[in-house]
C-alpha atoms as a PDB file:
ATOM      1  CA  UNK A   1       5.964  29.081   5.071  1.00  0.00           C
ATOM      2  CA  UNK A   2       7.425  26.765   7.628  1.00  0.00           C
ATOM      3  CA  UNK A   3       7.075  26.491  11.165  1.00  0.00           C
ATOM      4  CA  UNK A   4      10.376  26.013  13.765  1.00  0.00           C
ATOM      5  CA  UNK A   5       9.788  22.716  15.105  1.00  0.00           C
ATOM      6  CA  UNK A   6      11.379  22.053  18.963  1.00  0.00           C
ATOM      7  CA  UNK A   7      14.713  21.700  18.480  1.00  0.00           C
ATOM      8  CA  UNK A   8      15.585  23.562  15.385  1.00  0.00           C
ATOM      9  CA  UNK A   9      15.986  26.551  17.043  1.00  0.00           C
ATOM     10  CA  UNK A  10      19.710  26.209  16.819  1.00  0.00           C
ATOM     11  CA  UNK A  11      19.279  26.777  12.965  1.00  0.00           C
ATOM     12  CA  UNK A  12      17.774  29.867  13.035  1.00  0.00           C
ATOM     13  CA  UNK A  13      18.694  33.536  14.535  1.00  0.00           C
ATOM     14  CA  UNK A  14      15.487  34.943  16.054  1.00  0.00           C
ATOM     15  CA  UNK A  15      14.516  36.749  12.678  1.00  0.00           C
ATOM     16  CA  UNK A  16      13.875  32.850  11.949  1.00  0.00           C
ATOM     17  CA  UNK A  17      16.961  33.322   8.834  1.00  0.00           C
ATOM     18  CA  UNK A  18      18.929  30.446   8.474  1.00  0.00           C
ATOM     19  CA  UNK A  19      21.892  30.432  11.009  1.00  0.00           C
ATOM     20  CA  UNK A  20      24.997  29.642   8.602  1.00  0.00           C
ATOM     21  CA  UNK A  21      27.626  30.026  11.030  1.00  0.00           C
ATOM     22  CA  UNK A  22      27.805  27.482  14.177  1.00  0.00           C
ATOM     23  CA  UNK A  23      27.107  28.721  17.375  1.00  0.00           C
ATOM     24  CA  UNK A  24      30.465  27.120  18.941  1.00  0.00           C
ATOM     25  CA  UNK A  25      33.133  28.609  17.048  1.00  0.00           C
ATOM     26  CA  UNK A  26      35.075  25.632  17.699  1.00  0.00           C
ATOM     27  CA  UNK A  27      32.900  23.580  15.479  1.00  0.00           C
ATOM     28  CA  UNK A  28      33.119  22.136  12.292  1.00  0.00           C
ATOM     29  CA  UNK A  29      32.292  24.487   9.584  1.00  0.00           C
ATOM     30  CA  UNK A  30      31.961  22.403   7.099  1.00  0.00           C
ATOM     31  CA  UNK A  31      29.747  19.404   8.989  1.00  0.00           C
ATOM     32  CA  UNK A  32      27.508  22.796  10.180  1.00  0.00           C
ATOM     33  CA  UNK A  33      26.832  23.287   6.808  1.00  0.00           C
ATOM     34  CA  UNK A  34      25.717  20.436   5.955  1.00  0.00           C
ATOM     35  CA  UNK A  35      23.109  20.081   8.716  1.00  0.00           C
ATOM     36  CA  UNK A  36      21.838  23.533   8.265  1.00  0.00           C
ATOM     37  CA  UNK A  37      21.421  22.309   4.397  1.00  0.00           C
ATOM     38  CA  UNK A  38      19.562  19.271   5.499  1.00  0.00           C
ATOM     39  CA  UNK A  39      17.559  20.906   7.474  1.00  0.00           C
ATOM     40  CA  UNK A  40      16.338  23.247   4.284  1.00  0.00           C
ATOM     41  CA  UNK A  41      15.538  20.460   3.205  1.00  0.00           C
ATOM     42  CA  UNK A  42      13.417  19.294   6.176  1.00  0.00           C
ATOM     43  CA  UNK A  43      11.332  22.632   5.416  1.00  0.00           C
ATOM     44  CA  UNK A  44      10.788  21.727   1.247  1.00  0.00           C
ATOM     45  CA  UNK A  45       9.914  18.972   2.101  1.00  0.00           C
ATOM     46  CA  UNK A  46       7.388  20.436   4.977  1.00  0.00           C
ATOM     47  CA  UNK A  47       6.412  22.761   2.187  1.00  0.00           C
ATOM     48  CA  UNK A  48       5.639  20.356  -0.725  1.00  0.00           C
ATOM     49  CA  UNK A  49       3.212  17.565   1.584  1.00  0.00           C
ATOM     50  CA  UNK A  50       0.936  20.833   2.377  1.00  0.00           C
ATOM     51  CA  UNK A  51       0.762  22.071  -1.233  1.00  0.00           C
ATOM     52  CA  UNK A  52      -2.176  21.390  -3.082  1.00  0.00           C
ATOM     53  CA  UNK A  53      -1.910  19.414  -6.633  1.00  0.00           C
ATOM     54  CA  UNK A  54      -2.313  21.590  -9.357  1.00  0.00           C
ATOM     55  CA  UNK A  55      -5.441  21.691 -11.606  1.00  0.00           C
ATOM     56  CA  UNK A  56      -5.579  20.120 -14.250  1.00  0.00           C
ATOM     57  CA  UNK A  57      -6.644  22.201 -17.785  1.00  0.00           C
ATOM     58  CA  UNK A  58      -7.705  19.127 -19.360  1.00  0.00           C
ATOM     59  CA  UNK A  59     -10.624  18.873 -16.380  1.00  0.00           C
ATOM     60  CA  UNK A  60     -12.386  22.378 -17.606  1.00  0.00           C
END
């Protein structure tokens, strides 16, 4: 699970769901997109540091 770092509370609705439509309806849909996808990304990548390495079966 991640955590909502300062400042990415624009990405997320208070649920913490990912907030797919811009806030300012005047605003690019497409670029919005985009930085809500980066920011996904920002969390896998969040994610995968904390994870521990598997175990190996050859080490039993």
């Amino acid at each position: 699970m991640s955590l909502i770092r300062r400042g990415d509370e624009r990405f997320h609705y208070s649920d913490n769901s990912h907030r797919w439509i811009p806030p300012d309806p005047d605003y690019d849909q497409e670029v919005w997109t985009e930085m809500v996808r980066q920011h996904q990304l920002q969390h896998l990548e969040e994610i995968s540091r904390r994870r521990k390495p598997a175990r190996s079966l050859d080490a039993e």
